[in-house]
N, C-alpha and C. Protein backbone atom coordinates (compact mmCIF):
# COMPACT_ATOMS: atom_id res chain seq x y z
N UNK A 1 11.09 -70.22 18.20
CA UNK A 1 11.84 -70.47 16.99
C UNK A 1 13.19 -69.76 17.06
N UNK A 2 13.47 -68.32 17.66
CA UNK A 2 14.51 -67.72 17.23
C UNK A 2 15.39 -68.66 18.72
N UNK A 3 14.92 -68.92 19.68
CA UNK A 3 15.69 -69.76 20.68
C UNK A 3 16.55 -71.00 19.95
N UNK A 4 15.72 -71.44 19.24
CA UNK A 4 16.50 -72.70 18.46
C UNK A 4 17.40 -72.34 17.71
N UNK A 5 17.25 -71.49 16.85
CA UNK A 5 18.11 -70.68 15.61
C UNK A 5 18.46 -69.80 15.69
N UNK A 6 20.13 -69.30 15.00
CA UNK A 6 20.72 -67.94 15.16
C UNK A 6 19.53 -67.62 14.03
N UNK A 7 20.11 -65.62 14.21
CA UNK A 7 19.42 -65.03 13.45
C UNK A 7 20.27 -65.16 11.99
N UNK A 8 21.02 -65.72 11.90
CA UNK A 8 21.75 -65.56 10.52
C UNK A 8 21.79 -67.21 10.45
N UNK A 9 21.05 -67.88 10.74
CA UNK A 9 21.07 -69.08 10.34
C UNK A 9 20.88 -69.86 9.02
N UNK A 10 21.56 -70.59 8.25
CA UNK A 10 22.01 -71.22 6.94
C UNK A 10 20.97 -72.41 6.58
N UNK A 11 20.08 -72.97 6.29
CA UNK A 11 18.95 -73.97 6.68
C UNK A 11 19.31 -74.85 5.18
N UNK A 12 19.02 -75.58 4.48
CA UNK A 12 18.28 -76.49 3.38
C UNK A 12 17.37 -77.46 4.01
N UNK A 13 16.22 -77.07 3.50
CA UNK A 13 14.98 -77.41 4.13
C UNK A 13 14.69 -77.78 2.71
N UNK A 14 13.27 -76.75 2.40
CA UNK A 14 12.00 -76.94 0.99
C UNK A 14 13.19 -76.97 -0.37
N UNK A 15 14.18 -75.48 0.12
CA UNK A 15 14.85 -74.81 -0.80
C UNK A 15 15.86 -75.70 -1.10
N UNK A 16 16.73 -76.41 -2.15
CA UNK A 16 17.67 -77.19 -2.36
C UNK A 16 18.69 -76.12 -2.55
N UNK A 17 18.76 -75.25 -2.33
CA UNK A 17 19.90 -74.12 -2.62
C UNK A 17 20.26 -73.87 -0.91
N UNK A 18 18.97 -73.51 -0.51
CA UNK A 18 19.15 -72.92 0.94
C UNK A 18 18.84 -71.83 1.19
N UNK A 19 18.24 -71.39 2.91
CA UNK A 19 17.86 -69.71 2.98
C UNK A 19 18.28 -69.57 4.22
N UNK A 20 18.93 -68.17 4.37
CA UNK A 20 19.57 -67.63 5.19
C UNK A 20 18.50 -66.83 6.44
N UNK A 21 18.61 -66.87 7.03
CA UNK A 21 17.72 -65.57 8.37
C UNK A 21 17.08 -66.99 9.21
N UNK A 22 16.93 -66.24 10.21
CA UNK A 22 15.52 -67.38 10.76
C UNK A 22 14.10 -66.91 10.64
N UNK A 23 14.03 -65.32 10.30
CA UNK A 23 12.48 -65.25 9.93
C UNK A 23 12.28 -66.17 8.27
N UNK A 24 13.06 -65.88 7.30
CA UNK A 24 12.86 -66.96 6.29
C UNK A 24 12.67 -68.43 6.82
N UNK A 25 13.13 -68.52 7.59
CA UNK A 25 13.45 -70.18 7.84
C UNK A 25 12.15 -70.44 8.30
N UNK A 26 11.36 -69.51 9.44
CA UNK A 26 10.16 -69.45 9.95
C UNK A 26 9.26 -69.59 9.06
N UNK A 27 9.10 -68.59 8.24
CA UNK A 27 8.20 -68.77 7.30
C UNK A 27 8.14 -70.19 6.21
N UNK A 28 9.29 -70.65 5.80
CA UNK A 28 9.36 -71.68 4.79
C UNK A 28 8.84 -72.91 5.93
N UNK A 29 8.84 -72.90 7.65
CA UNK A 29 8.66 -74.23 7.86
C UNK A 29 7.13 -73.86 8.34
N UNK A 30 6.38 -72.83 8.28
CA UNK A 30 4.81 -72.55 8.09
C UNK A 30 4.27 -72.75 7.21
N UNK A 31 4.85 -72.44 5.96
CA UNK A 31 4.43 -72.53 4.96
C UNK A 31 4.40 -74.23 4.50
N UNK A 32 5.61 -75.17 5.26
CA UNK A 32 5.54 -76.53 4.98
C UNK A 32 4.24 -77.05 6.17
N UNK A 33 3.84 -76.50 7.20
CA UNK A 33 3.42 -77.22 8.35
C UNK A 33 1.71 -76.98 7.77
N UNK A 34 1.50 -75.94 6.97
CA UNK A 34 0.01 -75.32 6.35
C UNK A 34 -0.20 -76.53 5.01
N UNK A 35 0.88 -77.41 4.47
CA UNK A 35 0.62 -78.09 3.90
C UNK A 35 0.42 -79.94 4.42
N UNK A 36 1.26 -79.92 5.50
CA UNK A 36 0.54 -81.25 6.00
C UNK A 36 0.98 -81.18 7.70
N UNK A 37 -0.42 -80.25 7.58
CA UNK A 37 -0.88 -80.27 9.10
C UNK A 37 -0.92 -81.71 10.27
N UNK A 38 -0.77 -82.65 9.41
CA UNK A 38 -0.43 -83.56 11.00
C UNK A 38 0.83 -84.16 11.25
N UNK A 39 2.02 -82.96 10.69
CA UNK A 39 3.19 -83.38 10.76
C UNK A 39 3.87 -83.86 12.21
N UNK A 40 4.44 -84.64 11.76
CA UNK A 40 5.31 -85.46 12.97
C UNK A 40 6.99 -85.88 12.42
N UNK A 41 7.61 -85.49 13.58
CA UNK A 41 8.78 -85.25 13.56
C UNK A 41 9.77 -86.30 14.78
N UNK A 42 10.26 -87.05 14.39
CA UNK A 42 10.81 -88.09 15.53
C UNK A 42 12.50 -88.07 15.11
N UNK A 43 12.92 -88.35 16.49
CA UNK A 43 14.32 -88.52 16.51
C UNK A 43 14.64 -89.85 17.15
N UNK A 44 14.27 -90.72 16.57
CA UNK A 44 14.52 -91.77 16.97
C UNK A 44 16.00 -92.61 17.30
N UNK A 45 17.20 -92.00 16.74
CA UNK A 45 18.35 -92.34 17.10
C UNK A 45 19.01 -91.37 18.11
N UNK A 46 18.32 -90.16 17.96
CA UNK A 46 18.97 -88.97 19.37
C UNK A 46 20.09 -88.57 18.37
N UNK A 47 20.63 -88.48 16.93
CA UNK A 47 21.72 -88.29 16.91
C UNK A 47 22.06 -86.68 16.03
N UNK A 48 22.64 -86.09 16.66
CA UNK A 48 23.09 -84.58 16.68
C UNK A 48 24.33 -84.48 16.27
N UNK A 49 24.83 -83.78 15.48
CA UNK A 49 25.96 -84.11 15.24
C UNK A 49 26.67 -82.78 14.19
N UNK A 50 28.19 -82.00 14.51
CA UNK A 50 28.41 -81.00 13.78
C UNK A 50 29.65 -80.76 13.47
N UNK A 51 30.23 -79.95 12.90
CA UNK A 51 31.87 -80.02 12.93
C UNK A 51 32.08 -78.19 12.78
N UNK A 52 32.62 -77.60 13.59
CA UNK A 52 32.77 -75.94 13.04
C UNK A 52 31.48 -75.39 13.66
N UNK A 53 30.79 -74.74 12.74
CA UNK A 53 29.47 -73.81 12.82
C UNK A 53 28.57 -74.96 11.99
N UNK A 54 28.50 -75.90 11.51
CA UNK A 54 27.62 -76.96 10.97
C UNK A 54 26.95 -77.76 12.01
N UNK A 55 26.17 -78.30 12.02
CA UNK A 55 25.02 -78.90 12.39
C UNK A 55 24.29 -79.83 11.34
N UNK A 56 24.17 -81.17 12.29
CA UNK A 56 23.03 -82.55 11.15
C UNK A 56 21.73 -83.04 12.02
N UNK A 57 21.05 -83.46 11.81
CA UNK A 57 20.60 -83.51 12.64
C UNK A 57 19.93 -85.31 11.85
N UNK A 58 19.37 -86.18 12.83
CA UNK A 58 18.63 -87.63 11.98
C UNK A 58 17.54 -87.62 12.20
N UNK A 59 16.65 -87.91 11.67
CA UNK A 59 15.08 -87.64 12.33
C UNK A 59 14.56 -88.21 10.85
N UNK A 60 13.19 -88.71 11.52
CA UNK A 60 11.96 -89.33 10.87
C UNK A 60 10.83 -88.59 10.40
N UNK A 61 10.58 -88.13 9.54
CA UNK A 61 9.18 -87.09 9.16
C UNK A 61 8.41 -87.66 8.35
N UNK A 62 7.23 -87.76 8.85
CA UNK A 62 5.79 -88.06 8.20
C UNK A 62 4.43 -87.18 8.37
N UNK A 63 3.87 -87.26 7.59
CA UNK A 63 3.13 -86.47 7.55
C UNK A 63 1.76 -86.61 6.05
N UNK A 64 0.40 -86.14 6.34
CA UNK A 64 -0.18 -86.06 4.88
C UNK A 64 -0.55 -84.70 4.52
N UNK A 65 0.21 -84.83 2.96
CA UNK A 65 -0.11 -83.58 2.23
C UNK A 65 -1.53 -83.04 2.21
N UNK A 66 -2.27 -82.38 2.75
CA UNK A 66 -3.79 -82.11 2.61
C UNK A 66 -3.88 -80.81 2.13
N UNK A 67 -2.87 -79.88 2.55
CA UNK A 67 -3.06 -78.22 2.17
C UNK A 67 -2.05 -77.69 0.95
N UNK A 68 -1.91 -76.40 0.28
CA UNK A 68 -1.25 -75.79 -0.60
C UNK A 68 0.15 -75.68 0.43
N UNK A 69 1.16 -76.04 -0.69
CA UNK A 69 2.87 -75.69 -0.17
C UNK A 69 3.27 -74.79 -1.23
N UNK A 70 3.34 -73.60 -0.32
CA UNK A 70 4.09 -72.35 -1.02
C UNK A 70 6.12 -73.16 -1.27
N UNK A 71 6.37 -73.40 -2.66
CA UNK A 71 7.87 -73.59 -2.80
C UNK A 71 8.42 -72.42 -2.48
N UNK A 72 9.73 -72.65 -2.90
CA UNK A 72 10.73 -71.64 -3.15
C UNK A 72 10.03 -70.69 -4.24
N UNK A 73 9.67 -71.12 -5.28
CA UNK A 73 9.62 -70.88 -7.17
C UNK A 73 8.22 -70.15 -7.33
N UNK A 74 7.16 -70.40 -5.91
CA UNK A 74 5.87 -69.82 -5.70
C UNK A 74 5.09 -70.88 -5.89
């Protein structure tokens, strides 16, 4: 995880505001993966894309809700 991500990395993921660190970031995408454990993640166009220090990324996610998702809010 920290290979992929700086340690001061900027994310909007769960959070619509956003969270800073990559141990937060770690935890919020455990805390999403404990709620639908047969997540799948596809990049079906390959397309990456950034301007500055930003980063987008396109991708396909599916998955079924079966477990508790810790939010932001608890």
């Amino acid at each position: 995880f920290e290979r992929l991500h700086a340690e001061d990395v900027f994310v909007v993921f769960t959070n619509p505001e956003g969270i800073t660190g990559n141990v937060p970031h770690r935890e919020e995408a455990q805390n999403f993966l404990a709620a639908f454990p047969d997540h799948k993640i596809q990049f079906p166009h390959k397309l990456l894309f950034g301007q500055g220090d930003m980063i987008c990324s396109v991708h396909r996610s599916t998955g079924t809700h079966t477990g508790d998702w810790k939010m932001p809010d608890g």
